[in-house]
Protein backbone atom coordinates (compact mmCIF):
# COMPACT_ATOMS: atom_id res chain seq x y z
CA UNK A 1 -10.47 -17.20 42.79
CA UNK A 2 -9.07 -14.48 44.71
CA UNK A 3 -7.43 -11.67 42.89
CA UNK A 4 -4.48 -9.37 43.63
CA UNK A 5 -4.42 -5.29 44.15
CA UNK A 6 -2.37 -5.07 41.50
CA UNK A 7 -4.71 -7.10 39.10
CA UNK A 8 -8.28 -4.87 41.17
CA UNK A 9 -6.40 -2.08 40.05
CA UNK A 10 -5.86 -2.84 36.47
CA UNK A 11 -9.46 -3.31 36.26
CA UNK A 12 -10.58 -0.11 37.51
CA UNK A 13 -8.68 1.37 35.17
CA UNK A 14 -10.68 0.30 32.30
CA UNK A 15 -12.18 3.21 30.68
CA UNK A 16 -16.13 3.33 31.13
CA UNK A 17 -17.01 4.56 28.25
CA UNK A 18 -15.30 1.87 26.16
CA UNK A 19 -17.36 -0.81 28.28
CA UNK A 20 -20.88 1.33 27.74
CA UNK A 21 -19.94 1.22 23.85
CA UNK A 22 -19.49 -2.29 23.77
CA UNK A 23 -23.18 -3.11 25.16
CA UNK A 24 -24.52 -0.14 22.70
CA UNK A 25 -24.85 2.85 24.79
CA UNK A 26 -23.84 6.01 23.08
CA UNK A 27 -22.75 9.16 24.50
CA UNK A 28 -26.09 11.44 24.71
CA UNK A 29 -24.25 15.17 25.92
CA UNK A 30 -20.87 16.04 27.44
CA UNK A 31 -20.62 18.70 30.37
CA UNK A 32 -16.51 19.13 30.89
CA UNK A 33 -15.64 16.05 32.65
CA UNK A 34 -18.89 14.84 32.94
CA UNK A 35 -20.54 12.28 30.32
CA UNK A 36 -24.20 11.76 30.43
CA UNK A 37 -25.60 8.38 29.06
CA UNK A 38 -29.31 6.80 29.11
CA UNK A 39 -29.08 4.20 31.96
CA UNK A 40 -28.45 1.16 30.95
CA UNK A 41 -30.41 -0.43 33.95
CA UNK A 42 -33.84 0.59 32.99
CA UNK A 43 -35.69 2.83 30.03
CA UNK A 44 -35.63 6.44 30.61
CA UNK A 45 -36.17 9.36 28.20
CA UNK A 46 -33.43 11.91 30.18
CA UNK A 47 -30.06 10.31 30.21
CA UNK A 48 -29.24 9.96 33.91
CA UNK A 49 -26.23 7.83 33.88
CA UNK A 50 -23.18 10.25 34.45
CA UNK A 51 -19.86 9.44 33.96
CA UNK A 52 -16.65 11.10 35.51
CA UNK A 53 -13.69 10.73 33.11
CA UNK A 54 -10.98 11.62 35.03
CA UNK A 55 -11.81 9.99 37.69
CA UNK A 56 -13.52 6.74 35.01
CA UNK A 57 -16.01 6.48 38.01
CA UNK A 58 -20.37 6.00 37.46
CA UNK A 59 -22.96 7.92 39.18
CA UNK A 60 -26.48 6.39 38.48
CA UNK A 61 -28.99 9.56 38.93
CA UNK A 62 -32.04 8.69 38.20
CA UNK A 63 -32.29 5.84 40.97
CA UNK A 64 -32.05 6.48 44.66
CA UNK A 65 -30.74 3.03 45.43
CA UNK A 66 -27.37 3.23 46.58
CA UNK A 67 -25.12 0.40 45.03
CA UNK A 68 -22.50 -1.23 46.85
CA UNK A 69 -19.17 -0.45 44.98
CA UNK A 70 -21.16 1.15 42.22
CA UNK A 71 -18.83 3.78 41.49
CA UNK A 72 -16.03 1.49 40.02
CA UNK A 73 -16.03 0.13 36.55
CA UNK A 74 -16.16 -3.13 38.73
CA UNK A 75 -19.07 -2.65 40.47
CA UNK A 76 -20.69 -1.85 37.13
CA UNK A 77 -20.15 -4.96 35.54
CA UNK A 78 -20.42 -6.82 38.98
CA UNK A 79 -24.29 -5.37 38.32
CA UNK A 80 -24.70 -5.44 34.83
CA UNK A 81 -23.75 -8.66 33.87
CA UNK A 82 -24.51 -10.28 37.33
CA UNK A 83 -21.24 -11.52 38.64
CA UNK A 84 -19.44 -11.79 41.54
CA UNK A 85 -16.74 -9.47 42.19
CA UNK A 86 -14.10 -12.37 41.34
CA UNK A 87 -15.90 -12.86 37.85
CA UNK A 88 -15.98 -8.97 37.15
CA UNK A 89 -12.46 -8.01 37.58
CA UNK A 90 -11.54 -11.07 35.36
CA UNK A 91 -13.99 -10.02 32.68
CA UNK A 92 -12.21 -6.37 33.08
CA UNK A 93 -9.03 -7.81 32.56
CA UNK A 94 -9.66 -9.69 29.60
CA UNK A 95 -11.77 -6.82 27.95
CA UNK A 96 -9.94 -4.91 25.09
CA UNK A 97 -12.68 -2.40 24.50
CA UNK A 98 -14.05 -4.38 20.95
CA UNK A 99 -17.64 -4.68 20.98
CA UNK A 100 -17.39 -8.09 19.49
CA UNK A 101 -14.97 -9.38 22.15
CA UNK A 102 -16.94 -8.19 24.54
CA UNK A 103 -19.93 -9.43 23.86
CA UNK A 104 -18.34 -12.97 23.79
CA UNK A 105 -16.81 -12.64 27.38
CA UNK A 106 -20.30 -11.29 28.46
CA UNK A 107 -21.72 -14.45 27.05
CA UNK A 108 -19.17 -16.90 28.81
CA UNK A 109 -19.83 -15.35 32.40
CA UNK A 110 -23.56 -15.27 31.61
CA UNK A 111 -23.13 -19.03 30.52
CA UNK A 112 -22.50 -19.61 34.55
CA UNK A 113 -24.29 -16.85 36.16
CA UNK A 114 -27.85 -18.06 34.02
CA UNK A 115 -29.10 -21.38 33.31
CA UNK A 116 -31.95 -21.77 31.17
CA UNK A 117 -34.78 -24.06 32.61
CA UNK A 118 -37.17 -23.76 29.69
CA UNK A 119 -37.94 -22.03 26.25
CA UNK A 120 -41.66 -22.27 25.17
CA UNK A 121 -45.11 -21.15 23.62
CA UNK A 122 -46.22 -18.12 25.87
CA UNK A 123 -48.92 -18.87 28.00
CA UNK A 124 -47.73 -16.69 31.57
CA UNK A 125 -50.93 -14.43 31.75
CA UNK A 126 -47.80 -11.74 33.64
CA UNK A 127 -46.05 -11.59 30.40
CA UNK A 128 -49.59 -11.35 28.12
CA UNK A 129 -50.94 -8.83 29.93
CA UNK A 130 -47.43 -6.97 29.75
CA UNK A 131 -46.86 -7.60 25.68
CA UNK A 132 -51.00 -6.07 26.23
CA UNK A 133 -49.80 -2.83 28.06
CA UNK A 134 -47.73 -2.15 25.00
CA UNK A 135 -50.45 -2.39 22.54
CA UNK A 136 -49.17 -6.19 21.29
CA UNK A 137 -51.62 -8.38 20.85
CA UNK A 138 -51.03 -12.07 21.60
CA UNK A 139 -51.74 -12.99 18.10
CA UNK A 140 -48.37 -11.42 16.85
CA UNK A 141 -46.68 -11.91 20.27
CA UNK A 142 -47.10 -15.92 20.17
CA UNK A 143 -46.09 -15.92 16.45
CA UNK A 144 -42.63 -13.85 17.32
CA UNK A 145 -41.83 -14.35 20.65
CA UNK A 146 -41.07 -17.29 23.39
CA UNK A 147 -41.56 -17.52 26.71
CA UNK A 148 -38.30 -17.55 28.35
CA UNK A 149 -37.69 -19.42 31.86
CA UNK A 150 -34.04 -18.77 33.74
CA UNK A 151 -32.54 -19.39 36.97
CA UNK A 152 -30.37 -17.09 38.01
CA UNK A 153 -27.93 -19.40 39.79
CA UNK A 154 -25.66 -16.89 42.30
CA UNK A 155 -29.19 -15.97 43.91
CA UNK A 156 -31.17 -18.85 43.12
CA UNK A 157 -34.35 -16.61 41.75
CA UNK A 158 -36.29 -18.12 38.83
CA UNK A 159 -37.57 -15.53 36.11
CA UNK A 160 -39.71 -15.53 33.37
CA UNK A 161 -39.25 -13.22 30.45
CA UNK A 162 -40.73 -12.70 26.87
CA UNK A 163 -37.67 -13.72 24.67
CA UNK A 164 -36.81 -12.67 21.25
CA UNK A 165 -34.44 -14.72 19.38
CA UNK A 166 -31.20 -13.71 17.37
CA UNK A 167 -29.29 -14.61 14.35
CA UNK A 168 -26.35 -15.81 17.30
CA UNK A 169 -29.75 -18.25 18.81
CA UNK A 170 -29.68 -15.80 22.18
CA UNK A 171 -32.71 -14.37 23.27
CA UNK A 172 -33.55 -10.66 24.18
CA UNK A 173 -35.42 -10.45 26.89
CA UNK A 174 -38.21 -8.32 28.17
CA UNK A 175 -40.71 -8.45 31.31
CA UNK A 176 -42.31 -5.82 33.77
CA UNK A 177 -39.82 -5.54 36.85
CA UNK A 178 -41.15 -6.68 40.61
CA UNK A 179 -39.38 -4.37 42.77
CA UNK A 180 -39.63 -1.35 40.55
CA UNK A 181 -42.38 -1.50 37.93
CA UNK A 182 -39.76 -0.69 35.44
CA UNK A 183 -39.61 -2.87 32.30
CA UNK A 184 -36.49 -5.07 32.95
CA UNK A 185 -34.00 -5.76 29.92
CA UNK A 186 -31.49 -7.96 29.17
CA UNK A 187 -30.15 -10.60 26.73
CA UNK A 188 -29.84 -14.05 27.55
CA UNK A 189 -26.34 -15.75 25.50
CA UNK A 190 -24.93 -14.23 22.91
CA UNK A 191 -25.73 -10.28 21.49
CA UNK A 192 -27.03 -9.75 17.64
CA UNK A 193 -28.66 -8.62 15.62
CA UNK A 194 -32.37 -10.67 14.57
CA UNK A 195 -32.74 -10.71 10.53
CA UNK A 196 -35.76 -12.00 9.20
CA UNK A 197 -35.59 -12.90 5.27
CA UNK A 198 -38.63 -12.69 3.74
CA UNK A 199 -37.15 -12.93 0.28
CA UNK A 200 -38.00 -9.21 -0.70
CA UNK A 201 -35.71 -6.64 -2.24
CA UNK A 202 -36.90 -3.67 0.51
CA UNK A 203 -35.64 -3.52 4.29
CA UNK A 204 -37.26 -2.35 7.28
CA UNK A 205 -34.79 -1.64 10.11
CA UNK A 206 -36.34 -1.03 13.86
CA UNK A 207 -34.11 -0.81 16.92
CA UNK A 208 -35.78 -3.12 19.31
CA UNK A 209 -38.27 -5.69 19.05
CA UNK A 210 -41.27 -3.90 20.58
CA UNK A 211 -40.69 -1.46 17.41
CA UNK A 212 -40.73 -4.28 14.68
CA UNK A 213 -43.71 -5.84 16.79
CA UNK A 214 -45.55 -2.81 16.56
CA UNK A 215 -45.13 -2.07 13.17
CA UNK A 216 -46.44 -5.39 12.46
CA UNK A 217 -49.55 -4.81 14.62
CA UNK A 218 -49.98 -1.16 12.32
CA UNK A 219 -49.12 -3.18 9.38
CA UNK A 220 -53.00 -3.31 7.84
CA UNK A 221 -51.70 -3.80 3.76
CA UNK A 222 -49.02 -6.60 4.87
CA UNK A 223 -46.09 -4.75 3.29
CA UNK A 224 -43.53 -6.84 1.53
CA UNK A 225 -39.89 -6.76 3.18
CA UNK A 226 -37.21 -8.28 5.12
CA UNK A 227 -36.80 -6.87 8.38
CA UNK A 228 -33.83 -5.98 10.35
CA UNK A 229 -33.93 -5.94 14.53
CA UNK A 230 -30.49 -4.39 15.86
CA UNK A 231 -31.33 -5.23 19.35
CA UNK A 232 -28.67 -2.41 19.77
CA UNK A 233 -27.75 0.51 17.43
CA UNK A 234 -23.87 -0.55 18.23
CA UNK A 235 -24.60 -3.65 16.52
CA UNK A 236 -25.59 -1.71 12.83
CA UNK A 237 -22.39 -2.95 11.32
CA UNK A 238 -23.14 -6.72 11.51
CA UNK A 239 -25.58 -6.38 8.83
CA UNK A 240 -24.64 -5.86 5.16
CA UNK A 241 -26.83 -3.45 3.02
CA UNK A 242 -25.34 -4.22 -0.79
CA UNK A 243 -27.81 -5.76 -1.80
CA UNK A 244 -30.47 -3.92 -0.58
CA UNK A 245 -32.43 -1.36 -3.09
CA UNK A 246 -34.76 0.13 -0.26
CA UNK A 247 -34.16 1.19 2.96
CA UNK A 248 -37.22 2.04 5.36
CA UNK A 249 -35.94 2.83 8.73
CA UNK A 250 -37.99 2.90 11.83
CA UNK A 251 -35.40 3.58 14.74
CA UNK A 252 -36.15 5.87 17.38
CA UNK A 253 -36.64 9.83 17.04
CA UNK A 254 -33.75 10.37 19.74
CA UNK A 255 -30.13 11.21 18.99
CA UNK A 256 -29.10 7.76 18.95
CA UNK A 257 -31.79 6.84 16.20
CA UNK A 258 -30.72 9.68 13.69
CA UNK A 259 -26.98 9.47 14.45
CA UNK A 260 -27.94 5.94 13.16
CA UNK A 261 -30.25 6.66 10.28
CA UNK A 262 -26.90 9.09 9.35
CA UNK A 263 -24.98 6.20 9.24
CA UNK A 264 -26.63 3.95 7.10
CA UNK A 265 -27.41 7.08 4.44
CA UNK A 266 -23.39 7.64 4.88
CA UNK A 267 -21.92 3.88 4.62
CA UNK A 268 -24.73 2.33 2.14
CA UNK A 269 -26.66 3.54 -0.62
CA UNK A 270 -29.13 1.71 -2.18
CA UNK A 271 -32.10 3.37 -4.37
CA UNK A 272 -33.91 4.73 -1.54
CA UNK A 273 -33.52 5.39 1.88
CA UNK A 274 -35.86 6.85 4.12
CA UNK A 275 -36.48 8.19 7.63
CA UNK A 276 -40.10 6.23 7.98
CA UNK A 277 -39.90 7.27 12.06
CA UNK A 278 -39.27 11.19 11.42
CA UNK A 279 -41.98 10.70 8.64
CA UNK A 280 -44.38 8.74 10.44
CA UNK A 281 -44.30 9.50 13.59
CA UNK A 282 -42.03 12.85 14.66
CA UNK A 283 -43.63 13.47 17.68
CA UNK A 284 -42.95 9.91 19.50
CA UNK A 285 -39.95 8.45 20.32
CA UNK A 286 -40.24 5.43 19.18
CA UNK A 287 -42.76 3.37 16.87
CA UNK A 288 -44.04 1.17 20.27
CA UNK A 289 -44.72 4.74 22.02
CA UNK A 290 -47.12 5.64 18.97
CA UNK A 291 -49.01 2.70 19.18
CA UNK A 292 -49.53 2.62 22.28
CA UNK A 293 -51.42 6.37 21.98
CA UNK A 294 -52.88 5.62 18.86
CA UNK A 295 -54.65 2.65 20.59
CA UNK A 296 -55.10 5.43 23.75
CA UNK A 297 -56.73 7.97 21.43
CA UNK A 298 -59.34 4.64 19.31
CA UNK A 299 -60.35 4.01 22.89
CA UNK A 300 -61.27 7.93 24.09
CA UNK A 301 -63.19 8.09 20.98
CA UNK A 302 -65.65 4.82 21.42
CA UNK A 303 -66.01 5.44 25.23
């Protein structure tokens, strides 16, 4: 369906930064006009994703491809989401910068641009040898994780992803890009939060689910807890705390992570709350990185 320049218009206009909030990117550092935010198109440890306000148009730094209409809030979520110009400006139009709504209207546009073919046991040797890379044995990748097949239907391509399932029965998704090398991320239906209720008093909260995989791969005296996955810090709210008595958190040692570890000390107290990744590991960023150079180091030392 064709759409007017009055109705284009209207949807550059939405502000930026109320669309990066609402898929749980944060403002990392503010330069005058300029906003600087980590990319939401691949993992990066210097935010490179700049954001004019007065002008509410994107400038992707830290990738020299040059996207068509990339500059417009449009373009954005013609790239982000996957749809065709149409399909963006109407998501734009019906976005009212609430992270809930918009994670609903992402999930109805996904609904056509993705169609899942299959959701199994992983066997891909691609996706085992990637989990591998990142220190996670198959053992505790097969017990958490699916293998996730999806057509992409505006470009026909078939993928296959390592899928993590939330409470809202959508999977996040992770596999090792083709045309990059970068790890590829994305969530496949609806965005939330993954609880997993082991009947204990105690919480462990991690960020993503490479985190909570490691820790269970570090995990030698089984620890008794429930764990929490946000899949996105923006999502911390969806969770309730009360009845909680201790709080172990193992976000990441960026900004993001303490801003959220802040949050949870400020909104909830239980008995005990503490900052297991500053504690742990303070010179990582996250709990995945450390295993991954703990394993690095055991190795060094047998050869």
């Amino acid at each position: 369906m064709s759409k007017t320049i009055e109705e284009i218009n209207q949807a550059k206009a939405v502000p930026l930064t109320s669309i990066m909030q609402s898929i749980g990117h944060e403002l990392q550092h503010q330069s005058g006009n300029e906003l600087l935010y980590y990319s939401p198109f691949r993992d990066e440890r210097t935010p490179s994703f700049s954001i004019d306000v007065n002008k509410n148009l994107w400038s992707d730094f830290g990738n020299s491809k040059k996207y068509e209409k990339g500059d417009s809030p449009i373009g954005f979520v013609m790239l982000y989401h996957k749809l065709t110009f149409p399909a963006a400006v109407e998501w734009l139009l019906r976005f009212d910068g609430c992270v809930k709504t918009a994670t609903y209207m992402v999930t109805h546009e996904k609904e056509q641009a993705l169609k899942v073919l299959a959701i199994k046991q992983i066997t891909n040797p691609k996706l085992i040898q990637y989990a591998e890379s990142r220190s996670i044995s198959y053992t505790v990748l097969s017990k958490y994780c699916k293998e996730v097949i999806y057509k992409h239907t505006a470009s026909n391509r078939i993928y296959t992803a390592i899928g993590f399932k939330n409470n809202a029965d959508g999977y996040e998704l992770r596999f090792k890009g083709k045309d990059n090398g970068k790890d590829f991320k994305a969530c496949l239906g609806k965005k939330d939060i993954t609880f997993i209720d082991n009947f204990q008093s105690d919480l462990l909260v991690f960020e993503g689910f490479f985190d909570f995989l490691s820790f269970i791969e570090l995990d030698v005296y089984n620890f008794q807890a429930n764990y929490l996955i946000l899949n996105s810090i923006a999502l911390l709210n969806r969770f309730d705390f009360t009845p909680v008595n201790a709080i172990y958190s193992y976000l990441d040692n960026d900004k993001g992570g303490r801003n959220t570890y802040d949050k949870i000390k400020q909104l909830h107290q239980p008995k005990h709350i503490i900052n297991a990744s500053a504690w742990n590991f303070p010179n990582h960023k996250d709990l995945n990185e450390y295993l991954v150079c703990q394993n690095a180091k055991r190795q060094t030392e047998l050869s």
